[in-house]
N, C-alpha and C. Protein backbone atom coordinates (compact mmCIF):
# COMPACT_ATOMS: atom_id res chain seq x y z
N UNK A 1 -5.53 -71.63 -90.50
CA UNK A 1 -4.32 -70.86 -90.36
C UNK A 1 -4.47 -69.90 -89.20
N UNK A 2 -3.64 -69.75 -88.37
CA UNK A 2 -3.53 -69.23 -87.57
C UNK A 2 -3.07 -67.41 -87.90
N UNK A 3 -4.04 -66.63 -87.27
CA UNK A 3 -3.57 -65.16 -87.60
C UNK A 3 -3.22 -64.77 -86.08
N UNK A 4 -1.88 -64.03 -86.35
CA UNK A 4 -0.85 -63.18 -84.69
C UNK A 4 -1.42 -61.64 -85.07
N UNK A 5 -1.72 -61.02 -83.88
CA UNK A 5 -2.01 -59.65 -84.02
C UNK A 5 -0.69 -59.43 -84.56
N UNK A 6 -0.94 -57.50 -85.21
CA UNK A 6 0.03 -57.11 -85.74
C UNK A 6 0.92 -56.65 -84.46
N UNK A 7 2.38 -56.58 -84.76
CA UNK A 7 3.19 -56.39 -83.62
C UNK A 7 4.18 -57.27 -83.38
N UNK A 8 3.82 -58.12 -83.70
CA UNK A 8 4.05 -59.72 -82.83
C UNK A 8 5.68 -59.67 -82.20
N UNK A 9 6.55 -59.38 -83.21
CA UNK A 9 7.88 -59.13 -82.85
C UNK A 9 8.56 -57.87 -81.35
N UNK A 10 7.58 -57.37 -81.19
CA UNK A 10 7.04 -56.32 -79.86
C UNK A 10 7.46 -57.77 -78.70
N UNK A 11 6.23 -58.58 -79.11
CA UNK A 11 5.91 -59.35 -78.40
C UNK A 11 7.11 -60.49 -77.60
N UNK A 12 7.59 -60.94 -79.04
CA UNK A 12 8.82 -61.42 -78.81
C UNK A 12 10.20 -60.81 -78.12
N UNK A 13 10.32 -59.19 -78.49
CA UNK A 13 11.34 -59.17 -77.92
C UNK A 13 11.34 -58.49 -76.24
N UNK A 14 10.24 -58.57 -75.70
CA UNK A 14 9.50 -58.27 -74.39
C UNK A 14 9.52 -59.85 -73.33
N UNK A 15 9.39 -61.04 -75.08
CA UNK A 15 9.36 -62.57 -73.98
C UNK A 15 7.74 -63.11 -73.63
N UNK A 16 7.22 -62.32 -74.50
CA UNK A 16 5.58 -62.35 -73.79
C UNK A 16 5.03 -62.64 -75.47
N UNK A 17 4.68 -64.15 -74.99
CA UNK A 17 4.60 -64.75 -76.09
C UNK A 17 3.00 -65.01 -76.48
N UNK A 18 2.84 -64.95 -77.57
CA UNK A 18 1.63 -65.55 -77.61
C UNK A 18 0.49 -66.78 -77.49
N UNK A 19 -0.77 -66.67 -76.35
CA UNK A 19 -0.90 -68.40 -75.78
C UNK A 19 -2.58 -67.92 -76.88
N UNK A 20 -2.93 -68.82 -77.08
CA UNK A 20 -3.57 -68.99 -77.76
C UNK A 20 -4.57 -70.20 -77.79
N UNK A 21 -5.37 -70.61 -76.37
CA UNK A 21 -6.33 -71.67 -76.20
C UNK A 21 -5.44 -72.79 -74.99
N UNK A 22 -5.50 -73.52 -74.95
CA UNK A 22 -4.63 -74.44 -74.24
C UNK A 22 -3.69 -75.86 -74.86
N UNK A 23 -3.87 -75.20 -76.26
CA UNK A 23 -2.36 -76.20 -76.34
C UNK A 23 -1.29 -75.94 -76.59
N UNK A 24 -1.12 -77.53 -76.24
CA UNK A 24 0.60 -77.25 -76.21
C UNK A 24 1.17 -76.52 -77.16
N UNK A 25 0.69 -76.40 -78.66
CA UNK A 25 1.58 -75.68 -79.64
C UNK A 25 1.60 -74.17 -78.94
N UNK A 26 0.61 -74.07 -78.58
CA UNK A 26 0.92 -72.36 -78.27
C UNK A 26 0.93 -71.68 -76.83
N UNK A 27 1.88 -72.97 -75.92
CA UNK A 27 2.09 -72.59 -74.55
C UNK A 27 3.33 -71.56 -74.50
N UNK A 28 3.27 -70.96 -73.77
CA UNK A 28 4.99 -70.01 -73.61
C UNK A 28 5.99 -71.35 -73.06
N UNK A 29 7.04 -70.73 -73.70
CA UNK A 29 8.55 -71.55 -73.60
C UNK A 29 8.71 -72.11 -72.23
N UNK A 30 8.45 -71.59 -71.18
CA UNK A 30 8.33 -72.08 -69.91
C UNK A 30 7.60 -73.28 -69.36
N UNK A 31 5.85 -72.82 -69.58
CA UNK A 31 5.25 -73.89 -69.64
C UNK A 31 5.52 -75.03 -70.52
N UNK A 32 6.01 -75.11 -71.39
CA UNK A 32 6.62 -76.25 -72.10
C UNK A 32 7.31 -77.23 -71.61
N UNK A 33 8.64 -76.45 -71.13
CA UNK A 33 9.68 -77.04 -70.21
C UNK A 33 9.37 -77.69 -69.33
N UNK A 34 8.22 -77.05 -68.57
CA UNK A 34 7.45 -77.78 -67.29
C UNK A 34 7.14 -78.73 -67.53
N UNK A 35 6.44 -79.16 -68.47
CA UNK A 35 5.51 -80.48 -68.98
C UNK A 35 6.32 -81.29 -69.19
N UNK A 36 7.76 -81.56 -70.08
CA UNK A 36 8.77 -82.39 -70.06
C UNK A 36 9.05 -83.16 -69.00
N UNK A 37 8.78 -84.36 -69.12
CA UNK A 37 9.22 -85.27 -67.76
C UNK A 37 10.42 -85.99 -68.11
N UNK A 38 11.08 -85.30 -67.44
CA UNK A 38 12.78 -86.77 -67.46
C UNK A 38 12.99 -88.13 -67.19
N UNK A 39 12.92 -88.72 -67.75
CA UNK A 39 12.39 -90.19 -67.11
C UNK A 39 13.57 -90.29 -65.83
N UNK A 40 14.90 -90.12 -66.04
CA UNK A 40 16.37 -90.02 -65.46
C UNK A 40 15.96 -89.76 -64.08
N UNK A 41 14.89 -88.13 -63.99
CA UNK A 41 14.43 -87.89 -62.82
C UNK A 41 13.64 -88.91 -61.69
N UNK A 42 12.90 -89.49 -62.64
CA UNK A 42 12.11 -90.33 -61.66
C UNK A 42 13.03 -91.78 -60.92
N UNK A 43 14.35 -92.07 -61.58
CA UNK A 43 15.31 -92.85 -61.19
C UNK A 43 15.78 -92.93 -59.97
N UNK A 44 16.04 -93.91 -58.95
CA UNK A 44 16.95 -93.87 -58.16
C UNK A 44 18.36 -94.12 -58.32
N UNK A 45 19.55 -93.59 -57.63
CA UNK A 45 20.94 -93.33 -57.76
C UNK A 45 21.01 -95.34 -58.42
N UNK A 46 20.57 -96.52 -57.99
CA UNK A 46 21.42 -97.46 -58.19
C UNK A 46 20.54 -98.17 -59.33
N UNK A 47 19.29 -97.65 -59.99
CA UNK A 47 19.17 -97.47 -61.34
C UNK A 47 19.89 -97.00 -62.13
N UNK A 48 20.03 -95.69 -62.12
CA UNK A 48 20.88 -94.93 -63.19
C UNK A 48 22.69 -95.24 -63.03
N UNK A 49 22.94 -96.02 -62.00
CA UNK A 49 23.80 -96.51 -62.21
C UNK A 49 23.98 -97.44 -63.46
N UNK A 50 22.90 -98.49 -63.16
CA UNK A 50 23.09 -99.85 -64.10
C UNK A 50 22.88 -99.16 -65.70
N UNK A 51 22.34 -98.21 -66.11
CA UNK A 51 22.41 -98.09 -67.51
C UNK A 51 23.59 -97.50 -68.02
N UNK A 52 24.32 -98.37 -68.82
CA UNK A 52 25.39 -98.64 -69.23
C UNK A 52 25.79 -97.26 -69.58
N UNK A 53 25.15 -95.98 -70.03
CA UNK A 53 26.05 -94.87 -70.93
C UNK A 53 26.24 -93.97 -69.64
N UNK A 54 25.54 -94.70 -68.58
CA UNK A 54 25.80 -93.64 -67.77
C UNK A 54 26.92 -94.34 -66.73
N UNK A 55 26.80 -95.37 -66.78
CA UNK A 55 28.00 -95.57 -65.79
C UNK A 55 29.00 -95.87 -66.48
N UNK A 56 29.04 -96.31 -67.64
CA UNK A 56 30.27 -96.17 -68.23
C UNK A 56 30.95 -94.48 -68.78
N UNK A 57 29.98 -93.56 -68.45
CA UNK A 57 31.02 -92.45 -69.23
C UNK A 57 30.69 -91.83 -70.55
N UNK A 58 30.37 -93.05 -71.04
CA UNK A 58 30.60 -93.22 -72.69
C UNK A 58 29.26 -92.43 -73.40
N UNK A 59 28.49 -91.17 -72.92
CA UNK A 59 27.87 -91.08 -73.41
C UNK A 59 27.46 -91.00 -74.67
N UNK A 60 27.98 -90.71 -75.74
CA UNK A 60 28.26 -89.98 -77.37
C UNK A 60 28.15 -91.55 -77.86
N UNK A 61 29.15 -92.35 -77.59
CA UNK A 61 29.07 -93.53 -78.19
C UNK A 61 28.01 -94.30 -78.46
N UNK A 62 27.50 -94.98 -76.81
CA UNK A 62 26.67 -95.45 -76.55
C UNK A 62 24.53 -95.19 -76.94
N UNK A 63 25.19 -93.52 -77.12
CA UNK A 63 23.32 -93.00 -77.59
C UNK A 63 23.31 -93.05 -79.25
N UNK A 64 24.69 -93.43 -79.82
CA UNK A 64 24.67 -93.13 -81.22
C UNK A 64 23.99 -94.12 -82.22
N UNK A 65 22.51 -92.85 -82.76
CA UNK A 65 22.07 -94.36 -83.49
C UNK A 65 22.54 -94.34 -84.91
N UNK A 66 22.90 -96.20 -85.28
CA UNK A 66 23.39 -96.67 -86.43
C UNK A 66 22.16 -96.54 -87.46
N UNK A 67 22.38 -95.90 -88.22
CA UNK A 67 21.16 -96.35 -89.95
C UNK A 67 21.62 -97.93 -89.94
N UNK A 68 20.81 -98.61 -90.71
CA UNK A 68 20.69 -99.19 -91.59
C UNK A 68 20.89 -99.34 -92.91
N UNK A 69 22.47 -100.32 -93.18
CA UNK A 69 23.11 -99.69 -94.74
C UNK A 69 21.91 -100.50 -95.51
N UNK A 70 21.49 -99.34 -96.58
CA UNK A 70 20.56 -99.78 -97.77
C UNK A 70 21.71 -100.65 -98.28
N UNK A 71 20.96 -101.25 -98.73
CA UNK A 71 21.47 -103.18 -99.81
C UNK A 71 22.57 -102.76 -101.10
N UNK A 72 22.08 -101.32 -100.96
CA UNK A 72 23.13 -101.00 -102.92
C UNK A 72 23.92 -100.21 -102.44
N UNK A 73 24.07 -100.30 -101.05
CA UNK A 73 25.28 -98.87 -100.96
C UNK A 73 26.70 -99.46 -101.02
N UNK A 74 27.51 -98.64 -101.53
CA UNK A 74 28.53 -98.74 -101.58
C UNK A 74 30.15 -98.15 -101.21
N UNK A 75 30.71 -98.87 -100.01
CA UNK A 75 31.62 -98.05 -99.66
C UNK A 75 32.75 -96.89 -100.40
N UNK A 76 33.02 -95.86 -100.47
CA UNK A 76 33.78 -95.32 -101.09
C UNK A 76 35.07 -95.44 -101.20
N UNK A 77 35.53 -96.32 -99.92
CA UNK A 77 36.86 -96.12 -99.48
C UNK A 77 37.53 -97.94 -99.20
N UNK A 78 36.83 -98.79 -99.47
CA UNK A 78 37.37 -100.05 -99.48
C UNK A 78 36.37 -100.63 -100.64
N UNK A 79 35.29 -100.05 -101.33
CA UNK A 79 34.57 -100.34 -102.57
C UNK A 79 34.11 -101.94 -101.90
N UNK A 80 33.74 -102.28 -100.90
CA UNK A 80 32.62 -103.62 -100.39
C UNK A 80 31.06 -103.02 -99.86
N UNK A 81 30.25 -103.61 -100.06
CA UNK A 81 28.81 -103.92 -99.48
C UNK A 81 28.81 -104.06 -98.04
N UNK A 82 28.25 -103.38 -97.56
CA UNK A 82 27.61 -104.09 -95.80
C UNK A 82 27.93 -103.02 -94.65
N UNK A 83 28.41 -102.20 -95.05
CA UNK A 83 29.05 -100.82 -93.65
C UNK A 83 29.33 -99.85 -94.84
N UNK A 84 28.33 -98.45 -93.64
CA UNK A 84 28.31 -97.26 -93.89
C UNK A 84 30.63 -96.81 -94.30
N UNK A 85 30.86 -95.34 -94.62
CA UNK A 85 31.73 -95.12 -95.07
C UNK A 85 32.02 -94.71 -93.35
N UNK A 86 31.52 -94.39 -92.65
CA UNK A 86 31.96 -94.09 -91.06
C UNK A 86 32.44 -95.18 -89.72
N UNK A 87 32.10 -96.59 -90.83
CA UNK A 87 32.32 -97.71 -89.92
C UNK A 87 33.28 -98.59 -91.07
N UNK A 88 33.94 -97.92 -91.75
CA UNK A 88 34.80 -98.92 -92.92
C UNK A 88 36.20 -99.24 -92.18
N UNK A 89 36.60 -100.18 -92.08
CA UNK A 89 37.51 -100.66 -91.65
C UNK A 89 38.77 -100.18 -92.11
N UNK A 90 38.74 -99.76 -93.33
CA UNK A 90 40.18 -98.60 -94.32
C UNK A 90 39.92 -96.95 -93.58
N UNK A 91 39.27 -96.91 -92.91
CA UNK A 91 39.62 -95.59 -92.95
C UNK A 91 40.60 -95.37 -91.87
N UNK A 92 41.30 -94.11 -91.57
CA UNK A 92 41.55 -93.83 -90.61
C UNK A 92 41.57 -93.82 -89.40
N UNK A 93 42.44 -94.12 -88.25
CA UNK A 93 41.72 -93.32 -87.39
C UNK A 93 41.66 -92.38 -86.83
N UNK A 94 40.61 -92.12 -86.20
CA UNK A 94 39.94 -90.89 -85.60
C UNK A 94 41.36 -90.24 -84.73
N UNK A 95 41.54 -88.61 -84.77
CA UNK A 95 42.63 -88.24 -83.94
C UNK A 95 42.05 -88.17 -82.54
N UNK A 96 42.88 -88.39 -81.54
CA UNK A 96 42.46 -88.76 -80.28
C UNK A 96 43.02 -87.66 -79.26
N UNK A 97 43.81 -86.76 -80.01
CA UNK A 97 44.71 -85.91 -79.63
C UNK A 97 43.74 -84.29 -79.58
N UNK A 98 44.78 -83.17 -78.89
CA UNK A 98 43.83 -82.00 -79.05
C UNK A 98 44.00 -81.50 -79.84
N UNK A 99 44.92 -81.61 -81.34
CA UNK A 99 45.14 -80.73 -82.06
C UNK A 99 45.33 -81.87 -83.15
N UNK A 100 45.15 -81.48 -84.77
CA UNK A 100 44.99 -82.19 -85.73
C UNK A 100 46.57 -82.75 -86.10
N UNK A 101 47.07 -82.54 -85.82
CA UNK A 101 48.49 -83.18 -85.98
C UNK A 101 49.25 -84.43 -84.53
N UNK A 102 49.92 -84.86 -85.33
CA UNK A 102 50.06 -85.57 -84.03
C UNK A 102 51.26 -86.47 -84.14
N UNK A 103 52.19 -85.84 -84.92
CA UNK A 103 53.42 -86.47 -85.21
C UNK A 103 54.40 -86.05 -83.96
N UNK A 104 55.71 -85.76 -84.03
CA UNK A 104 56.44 -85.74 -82.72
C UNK A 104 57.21 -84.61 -83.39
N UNK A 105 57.42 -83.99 -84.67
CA UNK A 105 57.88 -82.73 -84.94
C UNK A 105 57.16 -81.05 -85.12
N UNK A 106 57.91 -80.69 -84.88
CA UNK A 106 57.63 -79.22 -84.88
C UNK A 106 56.94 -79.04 -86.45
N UNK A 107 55.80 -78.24 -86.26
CA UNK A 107 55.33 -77.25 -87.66
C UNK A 107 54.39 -76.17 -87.45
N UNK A 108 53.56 -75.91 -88.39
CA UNK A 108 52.97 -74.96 -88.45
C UNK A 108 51.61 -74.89 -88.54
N UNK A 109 50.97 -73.82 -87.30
CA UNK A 109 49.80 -73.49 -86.71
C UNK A 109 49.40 -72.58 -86.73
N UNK A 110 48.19 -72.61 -87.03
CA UNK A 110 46.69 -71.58 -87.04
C UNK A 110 45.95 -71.56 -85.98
N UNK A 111 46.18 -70.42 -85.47
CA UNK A 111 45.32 -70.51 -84.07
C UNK A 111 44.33 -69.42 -84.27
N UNK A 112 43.07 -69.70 -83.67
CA UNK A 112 42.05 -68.56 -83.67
C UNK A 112 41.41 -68.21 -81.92
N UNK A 113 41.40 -67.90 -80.66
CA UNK A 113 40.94 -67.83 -80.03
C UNK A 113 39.43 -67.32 -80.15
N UNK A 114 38.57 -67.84 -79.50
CA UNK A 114 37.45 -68.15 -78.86
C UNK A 114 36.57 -67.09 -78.58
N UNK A 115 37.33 -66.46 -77.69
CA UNK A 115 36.85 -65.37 -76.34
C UNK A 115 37.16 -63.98 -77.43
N UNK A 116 38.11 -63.90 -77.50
CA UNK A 116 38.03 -62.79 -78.17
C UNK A 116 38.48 -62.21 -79.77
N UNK A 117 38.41 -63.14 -80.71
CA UNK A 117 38.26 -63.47 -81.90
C UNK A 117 40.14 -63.55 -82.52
N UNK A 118 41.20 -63.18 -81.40
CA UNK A 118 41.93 -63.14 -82.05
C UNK A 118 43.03 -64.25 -83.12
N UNK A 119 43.14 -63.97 -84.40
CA UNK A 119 43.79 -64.93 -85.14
C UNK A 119 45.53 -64.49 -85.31
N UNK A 120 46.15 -65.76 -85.30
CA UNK A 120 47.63 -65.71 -85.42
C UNK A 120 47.74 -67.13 -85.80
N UNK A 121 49.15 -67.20 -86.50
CA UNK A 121 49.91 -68.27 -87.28
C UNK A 121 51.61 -68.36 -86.27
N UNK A 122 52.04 -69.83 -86.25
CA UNK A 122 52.86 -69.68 -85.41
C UNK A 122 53.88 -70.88 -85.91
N UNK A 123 55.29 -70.94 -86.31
CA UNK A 123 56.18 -71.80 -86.76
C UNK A 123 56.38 -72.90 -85.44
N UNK A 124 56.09 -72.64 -84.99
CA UNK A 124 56.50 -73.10 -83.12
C UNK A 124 54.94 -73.89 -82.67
N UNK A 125 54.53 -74.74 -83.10
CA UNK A 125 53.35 -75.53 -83.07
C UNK A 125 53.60 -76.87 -83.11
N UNK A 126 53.43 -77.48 -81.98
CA UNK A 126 53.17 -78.93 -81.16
C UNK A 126 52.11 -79.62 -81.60
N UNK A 127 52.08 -81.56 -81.44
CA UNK A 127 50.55 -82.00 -81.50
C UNK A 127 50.67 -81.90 -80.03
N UNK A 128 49.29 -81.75 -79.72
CA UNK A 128 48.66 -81.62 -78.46
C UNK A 128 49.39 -80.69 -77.69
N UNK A 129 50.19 -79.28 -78.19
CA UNK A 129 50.45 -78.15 -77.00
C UNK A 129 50.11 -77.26 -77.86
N UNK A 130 49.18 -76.08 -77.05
CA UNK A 130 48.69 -74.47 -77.69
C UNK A 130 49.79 -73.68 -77.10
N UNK A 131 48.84 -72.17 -77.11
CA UNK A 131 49.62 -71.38 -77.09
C UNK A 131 48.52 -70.88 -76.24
N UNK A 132 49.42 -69.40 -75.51
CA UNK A 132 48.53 -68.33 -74.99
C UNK A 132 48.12 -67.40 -75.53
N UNK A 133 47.00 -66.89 -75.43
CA UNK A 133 46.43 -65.65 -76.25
C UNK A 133 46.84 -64.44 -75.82
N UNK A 134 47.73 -63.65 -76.67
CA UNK A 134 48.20 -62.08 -75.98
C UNK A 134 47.18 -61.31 -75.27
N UNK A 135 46.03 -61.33 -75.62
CA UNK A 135 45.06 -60.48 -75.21
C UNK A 135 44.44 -61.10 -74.16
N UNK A 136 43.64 -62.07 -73.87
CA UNK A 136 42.81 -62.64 -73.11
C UNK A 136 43.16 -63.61 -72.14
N UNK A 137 44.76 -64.10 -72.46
CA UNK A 137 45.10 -64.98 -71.62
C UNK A 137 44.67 -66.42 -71.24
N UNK A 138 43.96 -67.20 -72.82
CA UNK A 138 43.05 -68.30 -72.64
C UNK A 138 44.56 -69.22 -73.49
N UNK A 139 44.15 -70.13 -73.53
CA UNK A 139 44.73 -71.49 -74.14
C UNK A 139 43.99 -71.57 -74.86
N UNK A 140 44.81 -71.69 -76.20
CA UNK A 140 44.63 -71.89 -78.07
C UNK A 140 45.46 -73.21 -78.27
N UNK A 141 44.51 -73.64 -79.08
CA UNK A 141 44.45 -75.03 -79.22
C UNK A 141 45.01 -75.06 -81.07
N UNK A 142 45.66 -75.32 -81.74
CA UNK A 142 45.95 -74.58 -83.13
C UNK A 142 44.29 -75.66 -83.91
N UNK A 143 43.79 -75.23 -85.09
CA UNK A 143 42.72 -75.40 -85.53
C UNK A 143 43.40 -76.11 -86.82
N UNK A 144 44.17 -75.72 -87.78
CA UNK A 144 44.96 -76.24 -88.22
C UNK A 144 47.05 -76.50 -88.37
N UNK A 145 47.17 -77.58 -88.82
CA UNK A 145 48.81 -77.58 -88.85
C UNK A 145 49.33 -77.94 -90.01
N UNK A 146 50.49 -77.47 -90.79
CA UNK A 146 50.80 -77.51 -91.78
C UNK A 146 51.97 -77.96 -91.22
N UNK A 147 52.72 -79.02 -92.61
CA UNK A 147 54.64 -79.22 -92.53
C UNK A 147 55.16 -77.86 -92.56
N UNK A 148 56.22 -77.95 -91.51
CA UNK A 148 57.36 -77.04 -91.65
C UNK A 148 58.01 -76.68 -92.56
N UNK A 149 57.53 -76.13 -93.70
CA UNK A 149 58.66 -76.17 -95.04
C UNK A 149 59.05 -75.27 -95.30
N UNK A 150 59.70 -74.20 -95.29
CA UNK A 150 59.79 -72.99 -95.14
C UNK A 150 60.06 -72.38 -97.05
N UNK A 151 60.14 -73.38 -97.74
CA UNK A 151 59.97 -72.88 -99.33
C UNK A 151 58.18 -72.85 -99.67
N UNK A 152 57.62 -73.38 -99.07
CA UNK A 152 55.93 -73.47 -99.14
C UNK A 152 55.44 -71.78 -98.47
N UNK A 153 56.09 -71.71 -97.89
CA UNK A 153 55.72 -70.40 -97.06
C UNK A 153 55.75 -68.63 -97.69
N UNK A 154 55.38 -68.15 -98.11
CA UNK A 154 55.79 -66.98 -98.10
C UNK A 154 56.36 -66.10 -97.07
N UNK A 155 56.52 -65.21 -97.13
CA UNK A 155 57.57 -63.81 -96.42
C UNK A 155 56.89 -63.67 -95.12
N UNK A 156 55.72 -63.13 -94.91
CA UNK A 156 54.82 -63.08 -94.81
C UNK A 156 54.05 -63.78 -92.95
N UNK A 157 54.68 -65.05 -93.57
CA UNK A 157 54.00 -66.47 -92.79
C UNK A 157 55.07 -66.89 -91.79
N UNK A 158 56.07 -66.92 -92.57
CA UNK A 158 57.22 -67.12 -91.72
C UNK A 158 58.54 -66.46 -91.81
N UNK A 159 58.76 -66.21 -90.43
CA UNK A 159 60.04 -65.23 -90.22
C UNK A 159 60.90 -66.44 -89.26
N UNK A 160 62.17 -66.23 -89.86
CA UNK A 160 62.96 -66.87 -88.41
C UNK A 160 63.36 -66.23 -87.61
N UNK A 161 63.69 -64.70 -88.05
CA UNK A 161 64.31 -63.95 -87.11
C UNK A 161 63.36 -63.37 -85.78
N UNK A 162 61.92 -63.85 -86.14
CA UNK A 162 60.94 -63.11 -85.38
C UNK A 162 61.07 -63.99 -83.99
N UNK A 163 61.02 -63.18 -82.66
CA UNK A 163 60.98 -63.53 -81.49
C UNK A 163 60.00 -64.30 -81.48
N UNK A 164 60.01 -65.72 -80.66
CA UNK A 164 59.51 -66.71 -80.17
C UNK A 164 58.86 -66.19 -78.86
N UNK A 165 57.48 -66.06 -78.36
CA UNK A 165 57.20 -65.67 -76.67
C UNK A 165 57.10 -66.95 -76.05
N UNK A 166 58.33 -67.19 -75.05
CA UNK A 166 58.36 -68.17 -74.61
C UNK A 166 57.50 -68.72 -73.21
N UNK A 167 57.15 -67.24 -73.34
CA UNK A 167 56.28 -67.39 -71.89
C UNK A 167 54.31 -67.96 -72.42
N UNK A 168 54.24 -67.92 -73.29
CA UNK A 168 53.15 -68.44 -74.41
C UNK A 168 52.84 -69.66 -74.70
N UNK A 169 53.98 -70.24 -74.86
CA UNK A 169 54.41 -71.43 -75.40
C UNK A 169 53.87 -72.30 -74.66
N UNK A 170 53.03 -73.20 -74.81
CA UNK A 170 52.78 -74.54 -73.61
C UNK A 170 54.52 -75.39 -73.85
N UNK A 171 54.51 -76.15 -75.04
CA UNK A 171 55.55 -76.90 -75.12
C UNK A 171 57.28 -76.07 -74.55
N UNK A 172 57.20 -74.77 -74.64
CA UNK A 172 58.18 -74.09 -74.10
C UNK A 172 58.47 -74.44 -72.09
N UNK A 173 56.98 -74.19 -72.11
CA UNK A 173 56.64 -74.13 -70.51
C UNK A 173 57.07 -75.53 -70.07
N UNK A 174 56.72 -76.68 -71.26
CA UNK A 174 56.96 -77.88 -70.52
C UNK A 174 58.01 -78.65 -70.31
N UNK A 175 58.84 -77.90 -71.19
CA UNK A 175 60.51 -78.58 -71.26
C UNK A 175 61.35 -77.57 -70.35
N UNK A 176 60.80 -76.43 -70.03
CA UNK A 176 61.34 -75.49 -69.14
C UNK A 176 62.70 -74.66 -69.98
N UNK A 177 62.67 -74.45 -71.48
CA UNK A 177 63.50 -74.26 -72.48
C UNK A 177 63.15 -73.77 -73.49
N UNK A 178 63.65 -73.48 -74.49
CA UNK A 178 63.14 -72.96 -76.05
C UNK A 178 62.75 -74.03 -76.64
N UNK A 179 61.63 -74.44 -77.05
CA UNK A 179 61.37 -75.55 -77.39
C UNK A 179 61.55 -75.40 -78.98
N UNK A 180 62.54 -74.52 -79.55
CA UNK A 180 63.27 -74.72 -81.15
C UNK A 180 64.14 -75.24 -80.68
N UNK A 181 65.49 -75.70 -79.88
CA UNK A 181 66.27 -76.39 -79.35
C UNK A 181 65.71 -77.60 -79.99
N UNK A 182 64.78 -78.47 -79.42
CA UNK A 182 64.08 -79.94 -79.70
C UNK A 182 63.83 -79.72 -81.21
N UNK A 183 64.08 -80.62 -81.80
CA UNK A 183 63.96 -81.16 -83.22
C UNK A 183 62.43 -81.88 -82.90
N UNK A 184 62.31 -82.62 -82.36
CA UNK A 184 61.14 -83.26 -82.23
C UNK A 184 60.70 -83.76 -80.93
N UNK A 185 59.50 -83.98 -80.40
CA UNK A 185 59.40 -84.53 -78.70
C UNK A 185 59.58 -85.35 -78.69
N UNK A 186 60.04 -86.71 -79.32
CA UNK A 186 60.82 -88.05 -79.21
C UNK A 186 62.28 -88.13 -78.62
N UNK A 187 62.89 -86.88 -78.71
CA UNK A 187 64.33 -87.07 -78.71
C UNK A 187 64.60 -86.63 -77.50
């Protein structure tokens, strides 16, 4: 077992780590990094072309490794043998969009910005258009969306009489209009 003089957290928050003989377990974070060889690095441009995740793009896909479905598993969602519940042919699909909704009518959004923690709820919520953040001026993406139902809602959640900022609005910005006018972006 390894004993650290007393202090040690001194040590750490200074960055001055403890080396302790010459191995690797107890090189500083730096020398570590150093030792890492990239194989990628040692590549020329019309190598790293030909491997497929890189010239296709597709990185996420292509590095993703599959398990092996054990023999007794059983799908949850089409109840057959032979594929995990993430490769079942019944499920869903995946939203492809920036925001979890993705119908062509207006409803209701939860937005939380990023940068500077602020949260708001908004009747005036698009699939795939945010909003602007009063404070910080970033693009909010809504996190969740609920139906428009305004008997589901309390007092509270939704106002109609409350001003719309149209200057906020992506979907406002993009029709160049009040985008409560539009019933839905199909029409």
């Amino acid at each position: 077992m390894m004993m650290y003089p007393q202090g040690t957290a001194v040590n750490y928050q200074s960055n001055m780590y403890p080396v302790v003989g010459n191995s690797p377990l107890f090189l500083a974070p730096a020398e570590c990094l150093n030792s890492v060889v990239d194989p990628h690095l040692q590549m020329d441009q019309a190598q790293r072309d030909s491997l497929p995740f890189v010239s296709d793009g597709n990185l996420w896909q292509n590095r993703q490794i599959r398990r092996a479905v054990p023999p007794e598993y059983l799908c949850h969602l089409c109840f057959q043998k032979g594929h995990l519940i993430n490769d079942c042919p019944w499920a869903p699909p995946k939203s492809k969009g920036l925001t979890p909704y993705q119908g062509t009518k207006r409803c209701f959004g939860e937005y939380a910005c990023a940068n500077c923690k602020r949260k708001w709820m908004s009747g005036n919520s698009w699939s795939n258009a945010g909003q602007t953040c009063k404070i910080c001026g970033e693009r909010v993406y809504p996190h969740r969306q609920k139906p428009l139902d305004r008997s589901a809602y309390s007092g509270s959640e939704f106002c109609p009489r409350k001003e719309h900022p149209r200057h906020l609005c992506e979907m406002c910005m993009q029709l160049g209009d009040y985008c409560r006018k539009n019933k839905s972006i199909g029409q």
